[in-house]
C-alpha atoms as a PDB file:
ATOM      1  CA  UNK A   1     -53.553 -29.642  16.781  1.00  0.00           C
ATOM      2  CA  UNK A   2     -54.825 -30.970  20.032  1.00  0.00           C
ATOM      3  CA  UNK A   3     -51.562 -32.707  22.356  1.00  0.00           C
ATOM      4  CA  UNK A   4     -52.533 -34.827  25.272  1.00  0.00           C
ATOM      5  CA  UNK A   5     -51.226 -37.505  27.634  1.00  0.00           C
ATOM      6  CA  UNK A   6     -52.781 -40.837  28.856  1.00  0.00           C
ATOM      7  CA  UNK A   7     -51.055 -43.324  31.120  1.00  0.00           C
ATOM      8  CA  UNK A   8     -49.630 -46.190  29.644  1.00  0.00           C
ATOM      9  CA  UNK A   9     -51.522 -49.933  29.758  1.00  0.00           C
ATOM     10  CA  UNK A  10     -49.300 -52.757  29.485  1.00  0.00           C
ATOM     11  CA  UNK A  11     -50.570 -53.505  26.247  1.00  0.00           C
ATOM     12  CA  UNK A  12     -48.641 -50.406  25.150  1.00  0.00           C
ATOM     13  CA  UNK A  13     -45.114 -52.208  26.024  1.00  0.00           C
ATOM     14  CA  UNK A  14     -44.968 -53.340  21.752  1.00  0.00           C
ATOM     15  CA  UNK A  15     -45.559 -49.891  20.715  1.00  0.00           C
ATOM     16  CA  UNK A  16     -42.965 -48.094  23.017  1.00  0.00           C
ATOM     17  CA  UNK A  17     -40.267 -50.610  21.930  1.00  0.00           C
ATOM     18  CA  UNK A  18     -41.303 -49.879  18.933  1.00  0.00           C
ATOM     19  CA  UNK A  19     -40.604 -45.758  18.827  1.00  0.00           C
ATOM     20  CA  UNK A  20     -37.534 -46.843  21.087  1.00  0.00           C
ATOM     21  CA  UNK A  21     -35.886 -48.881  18.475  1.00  0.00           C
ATOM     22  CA  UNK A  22     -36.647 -45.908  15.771  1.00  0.00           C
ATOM     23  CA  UNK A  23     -35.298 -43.704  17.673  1.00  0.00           C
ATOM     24  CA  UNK A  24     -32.204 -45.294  18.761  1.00  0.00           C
ATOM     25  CA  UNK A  25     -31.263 -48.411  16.521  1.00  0.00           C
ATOM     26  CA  UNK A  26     -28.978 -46.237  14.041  1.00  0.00           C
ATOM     27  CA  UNK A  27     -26.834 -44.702  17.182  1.00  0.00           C
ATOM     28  CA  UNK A  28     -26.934 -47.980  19.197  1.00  0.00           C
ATOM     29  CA  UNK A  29     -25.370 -49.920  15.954  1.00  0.00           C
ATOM     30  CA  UNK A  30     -22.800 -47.045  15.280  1.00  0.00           C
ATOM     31  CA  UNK A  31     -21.828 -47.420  19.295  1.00  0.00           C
ATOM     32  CA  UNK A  32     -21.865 -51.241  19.820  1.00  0.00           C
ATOM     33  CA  UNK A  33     -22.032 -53.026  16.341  1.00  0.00           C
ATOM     34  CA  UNK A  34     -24.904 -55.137  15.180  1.00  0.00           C
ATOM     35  CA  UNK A  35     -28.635 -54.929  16.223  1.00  0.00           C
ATOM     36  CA  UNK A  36     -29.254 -58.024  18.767  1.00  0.00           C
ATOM     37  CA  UNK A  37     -33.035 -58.266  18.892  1.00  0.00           C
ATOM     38  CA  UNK A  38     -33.349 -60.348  21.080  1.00  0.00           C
ATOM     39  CA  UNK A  39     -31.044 -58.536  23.690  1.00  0.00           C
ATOM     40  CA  UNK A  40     -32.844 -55.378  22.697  1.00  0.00           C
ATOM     41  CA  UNK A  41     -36.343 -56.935  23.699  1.00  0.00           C
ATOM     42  CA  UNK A  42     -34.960 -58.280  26.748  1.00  0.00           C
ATOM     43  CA  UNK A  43     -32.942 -54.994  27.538  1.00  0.00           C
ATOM     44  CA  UNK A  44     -36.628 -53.059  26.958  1.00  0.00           C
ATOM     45  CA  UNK A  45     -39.036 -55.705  29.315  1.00  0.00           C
ATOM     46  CA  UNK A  46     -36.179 -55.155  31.945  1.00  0.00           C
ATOM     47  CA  UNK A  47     -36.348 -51.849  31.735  1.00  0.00           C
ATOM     48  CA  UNK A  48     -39.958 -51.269  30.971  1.00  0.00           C
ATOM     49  CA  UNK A  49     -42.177 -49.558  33.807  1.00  0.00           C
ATOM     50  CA  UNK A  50     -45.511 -49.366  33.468  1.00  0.00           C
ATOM     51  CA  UNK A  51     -46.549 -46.972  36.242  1.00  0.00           C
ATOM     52  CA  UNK A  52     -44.026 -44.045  34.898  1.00  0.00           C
ATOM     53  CA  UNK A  53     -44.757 -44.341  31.348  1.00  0.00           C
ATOM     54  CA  UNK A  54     -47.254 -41.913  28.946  1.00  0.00           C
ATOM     55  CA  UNK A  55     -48.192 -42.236  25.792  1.00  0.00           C
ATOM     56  CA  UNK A  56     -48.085 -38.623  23.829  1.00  0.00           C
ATOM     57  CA  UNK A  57     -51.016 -38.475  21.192  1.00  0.00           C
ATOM     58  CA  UNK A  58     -51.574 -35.634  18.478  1.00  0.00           C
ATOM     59  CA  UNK A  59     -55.124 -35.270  17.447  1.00  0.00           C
ATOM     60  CA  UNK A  60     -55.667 -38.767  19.133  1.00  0.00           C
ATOM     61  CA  UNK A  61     -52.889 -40.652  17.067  1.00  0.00           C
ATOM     62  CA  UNK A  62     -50.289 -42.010  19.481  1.00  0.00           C
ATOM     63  CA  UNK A  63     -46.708 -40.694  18.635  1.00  0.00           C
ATOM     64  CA  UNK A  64     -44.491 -41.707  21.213  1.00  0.00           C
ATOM     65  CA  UNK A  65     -43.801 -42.025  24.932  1.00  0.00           C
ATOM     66  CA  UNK A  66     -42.390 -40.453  27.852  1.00  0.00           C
ATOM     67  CA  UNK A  67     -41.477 -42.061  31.631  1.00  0.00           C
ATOM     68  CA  UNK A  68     -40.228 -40.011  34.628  1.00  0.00           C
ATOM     69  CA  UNK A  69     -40.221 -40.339  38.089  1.00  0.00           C
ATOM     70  CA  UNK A  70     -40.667 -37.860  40.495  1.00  0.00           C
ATOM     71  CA  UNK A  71     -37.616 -38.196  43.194  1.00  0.00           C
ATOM     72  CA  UNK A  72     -37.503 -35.944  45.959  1.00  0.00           C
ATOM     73  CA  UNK A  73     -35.845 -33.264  44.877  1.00  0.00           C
ATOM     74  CA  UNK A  74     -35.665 -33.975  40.848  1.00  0.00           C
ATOM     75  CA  UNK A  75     -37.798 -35.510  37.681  1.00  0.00           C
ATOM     76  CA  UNK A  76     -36.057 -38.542  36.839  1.00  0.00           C
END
């Protein structure tokens, strides 16, 4: 199994609100009632950073994403 990183295009944007909303829609509904697309969308372009994001691949598929920043003293 080969793991590897690439930086993130904008193109890439659909695909990590995509994993996001997998990966969080069943604990945001539980927290603060029904799934607002449109607010989610919104929430994600706000929030959405192109030069801290990589895509993760396995054996070239793409499987999800990661952002940090480096701060002075911490990852963020």
């Amino acid at each position: 199994m080969k793991v590897d990183l690439r930086a993130a295009t904008a193109a890439d944007s659909k695909l990590c609100y995509e994993v996001k909303k997998l990966a969080h829609k069943h604990n945001i509904v539980a927290t603060h009632g029904p799934w607002d697309e449109d607010f989610q969308l919104e929430f994600h372009h706000r929030q959405w950073q192109l030069d801290v994001v990589f895509i993760v691949r396995v054996d070239g598929e793409e499987i999800g994403w990661f952002a940090y920043r480096e701060q002075e003293d911490h990852f963020a």
